[in-house]
N, C-alpha and C. Protein backbone atom coordinates (compact mmCIF):
# COMPACT_ATOMS: atom_id res chain seq x y z
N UNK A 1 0.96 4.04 -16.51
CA UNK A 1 1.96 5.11 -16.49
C UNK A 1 1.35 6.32 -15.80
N UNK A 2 2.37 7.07 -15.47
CA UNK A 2 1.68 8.64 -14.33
C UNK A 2 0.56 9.46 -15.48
N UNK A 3 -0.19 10.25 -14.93
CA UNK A 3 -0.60 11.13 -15.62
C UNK A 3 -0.39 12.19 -16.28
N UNK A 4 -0.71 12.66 -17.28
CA UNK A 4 -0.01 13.83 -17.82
C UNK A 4 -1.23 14.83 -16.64
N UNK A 5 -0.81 16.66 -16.77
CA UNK A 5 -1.10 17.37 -16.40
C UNK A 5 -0.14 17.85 -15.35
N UNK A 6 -0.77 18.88 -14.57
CA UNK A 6 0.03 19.11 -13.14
C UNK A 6 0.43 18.24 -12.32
N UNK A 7 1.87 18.76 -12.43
CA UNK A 7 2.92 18.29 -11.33
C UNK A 7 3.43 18.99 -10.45
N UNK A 8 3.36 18.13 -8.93
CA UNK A 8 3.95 19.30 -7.99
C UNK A 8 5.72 18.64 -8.05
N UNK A 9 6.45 19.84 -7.65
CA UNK A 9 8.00 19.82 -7.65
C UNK A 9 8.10 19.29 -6.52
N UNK A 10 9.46 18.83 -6.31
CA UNK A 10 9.77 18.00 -5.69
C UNK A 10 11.66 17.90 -5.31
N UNK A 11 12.17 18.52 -4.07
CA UNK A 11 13.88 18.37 -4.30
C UNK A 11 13.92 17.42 -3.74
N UNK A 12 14.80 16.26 -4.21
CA UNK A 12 15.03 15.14 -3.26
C UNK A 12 16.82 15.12 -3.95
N UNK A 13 16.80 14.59 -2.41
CA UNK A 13 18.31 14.45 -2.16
C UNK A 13 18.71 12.79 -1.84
N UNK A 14 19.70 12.49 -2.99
CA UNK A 14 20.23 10.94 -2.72
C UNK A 14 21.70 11.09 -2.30
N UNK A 15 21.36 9.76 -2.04
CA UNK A 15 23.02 9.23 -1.78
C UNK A 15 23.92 9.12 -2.88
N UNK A 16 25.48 9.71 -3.11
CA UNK A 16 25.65 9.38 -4.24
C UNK A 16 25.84 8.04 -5.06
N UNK A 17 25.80 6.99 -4.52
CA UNK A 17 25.70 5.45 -5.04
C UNK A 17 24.08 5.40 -5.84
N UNK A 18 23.29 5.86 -5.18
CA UNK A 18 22.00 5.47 -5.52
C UNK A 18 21.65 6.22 -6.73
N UNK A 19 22.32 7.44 -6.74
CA UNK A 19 22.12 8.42 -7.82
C UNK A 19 22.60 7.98 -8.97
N UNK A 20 23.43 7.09 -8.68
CA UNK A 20 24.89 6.53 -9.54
C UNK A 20 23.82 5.37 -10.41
N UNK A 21 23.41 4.60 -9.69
CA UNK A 21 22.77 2.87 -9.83
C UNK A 21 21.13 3.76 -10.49
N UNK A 22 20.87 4.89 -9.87
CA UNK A 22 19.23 5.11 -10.72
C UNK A 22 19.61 5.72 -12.38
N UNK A 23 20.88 6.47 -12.36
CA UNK A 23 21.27 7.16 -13.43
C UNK A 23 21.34 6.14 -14.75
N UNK A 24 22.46 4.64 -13.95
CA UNK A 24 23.08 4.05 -14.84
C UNK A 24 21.57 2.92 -15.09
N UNK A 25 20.84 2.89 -14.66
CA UNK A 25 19.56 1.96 -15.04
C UNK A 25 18.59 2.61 -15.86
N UNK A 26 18.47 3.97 -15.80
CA UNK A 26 17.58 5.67 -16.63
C UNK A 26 18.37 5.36 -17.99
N UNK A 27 19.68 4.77 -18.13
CA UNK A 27 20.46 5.35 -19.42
C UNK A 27 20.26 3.41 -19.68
N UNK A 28 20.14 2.24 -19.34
CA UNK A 28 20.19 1.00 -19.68
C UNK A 28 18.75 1.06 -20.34
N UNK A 29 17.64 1.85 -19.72
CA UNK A 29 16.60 1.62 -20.26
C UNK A 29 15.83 2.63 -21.04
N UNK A 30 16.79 3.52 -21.88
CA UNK A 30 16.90 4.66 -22.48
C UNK A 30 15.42 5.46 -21.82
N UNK A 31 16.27 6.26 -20.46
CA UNK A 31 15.12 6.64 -20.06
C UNK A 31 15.48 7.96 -19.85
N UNK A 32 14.67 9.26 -19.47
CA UNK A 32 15.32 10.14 -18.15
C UNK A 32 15.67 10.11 -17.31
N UNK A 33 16.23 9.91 -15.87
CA UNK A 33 16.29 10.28 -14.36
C UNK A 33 15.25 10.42 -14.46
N UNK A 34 14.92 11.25 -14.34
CA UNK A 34 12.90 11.67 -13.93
C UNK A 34 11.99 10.75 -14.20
N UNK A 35 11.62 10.03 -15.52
CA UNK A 35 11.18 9.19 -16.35
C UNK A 35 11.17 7.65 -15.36
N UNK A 36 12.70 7.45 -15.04
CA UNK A 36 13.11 6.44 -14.64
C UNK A 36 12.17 6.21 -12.94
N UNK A 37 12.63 7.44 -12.33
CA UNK A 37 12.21 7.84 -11.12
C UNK A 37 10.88 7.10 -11.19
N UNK A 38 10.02 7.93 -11.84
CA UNK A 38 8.91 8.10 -11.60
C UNK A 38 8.28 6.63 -11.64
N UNK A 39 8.90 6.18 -13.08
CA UNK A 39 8.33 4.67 -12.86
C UNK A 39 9.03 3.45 -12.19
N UNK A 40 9.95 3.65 -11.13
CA UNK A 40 9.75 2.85 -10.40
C UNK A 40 9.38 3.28 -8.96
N UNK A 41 9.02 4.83 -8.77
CA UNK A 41 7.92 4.71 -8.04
C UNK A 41 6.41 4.27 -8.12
N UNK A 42 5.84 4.02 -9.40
CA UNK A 42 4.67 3.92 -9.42
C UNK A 42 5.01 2.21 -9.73
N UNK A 43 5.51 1.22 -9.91
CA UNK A 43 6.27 0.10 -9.71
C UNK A 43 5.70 -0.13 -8.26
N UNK A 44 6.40 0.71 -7.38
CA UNK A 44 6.06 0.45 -6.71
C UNK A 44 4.68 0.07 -5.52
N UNK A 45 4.13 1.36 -5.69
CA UNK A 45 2.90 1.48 -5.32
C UNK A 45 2.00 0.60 -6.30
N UNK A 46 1.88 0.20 -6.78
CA UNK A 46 1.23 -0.68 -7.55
C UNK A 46 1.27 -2.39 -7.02
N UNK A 47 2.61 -2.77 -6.48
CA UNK A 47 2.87 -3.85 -6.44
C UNK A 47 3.08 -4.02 -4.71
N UNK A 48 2.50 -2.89 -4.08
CA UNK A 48 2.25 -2.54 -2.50
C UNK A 48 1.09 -3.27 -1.93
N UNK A 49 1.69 -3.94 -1.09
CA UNK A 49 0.65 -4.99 -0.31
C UNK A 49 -0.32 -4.32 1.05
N UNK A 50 -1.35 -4.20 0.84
CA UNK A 50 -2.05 -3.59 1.94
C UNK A 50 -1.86 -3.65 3.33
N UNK A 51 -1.86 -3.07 3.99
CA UNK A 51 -1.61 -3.22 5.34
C UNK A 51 -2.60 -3.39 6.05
N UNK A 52 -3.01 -4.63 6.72
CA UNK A 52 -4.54 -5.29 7.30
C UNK A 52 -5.51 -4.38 6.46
């Protein structure tokens, strides 16, 4: 999971479908938006295949 401590901010702007599909998956997996965000960005990078 991310680290606690300092966080830098961050505005990001979605599409409204995606906002829609991250919201309704944050609330399936009793999460935050933010919460949700975060871990399937780090999902991601984790499961990121090196490049050569």
């Amino acid at each position: 999971m991310h680290q606690t401590g300092p966080m830098k901010q961050l505005t990001l702007r979605l599409p409204d479908d995606l906002h829609s599909q991250l919201k309704s998956l944050a609330e399936s997996e009793r999460r935050s938006l933010h919460a949700e965000i975060l871990r399937l960005i780090e999902e991601a990078l984790e499961n990121r295949q090196p490049t050569r």
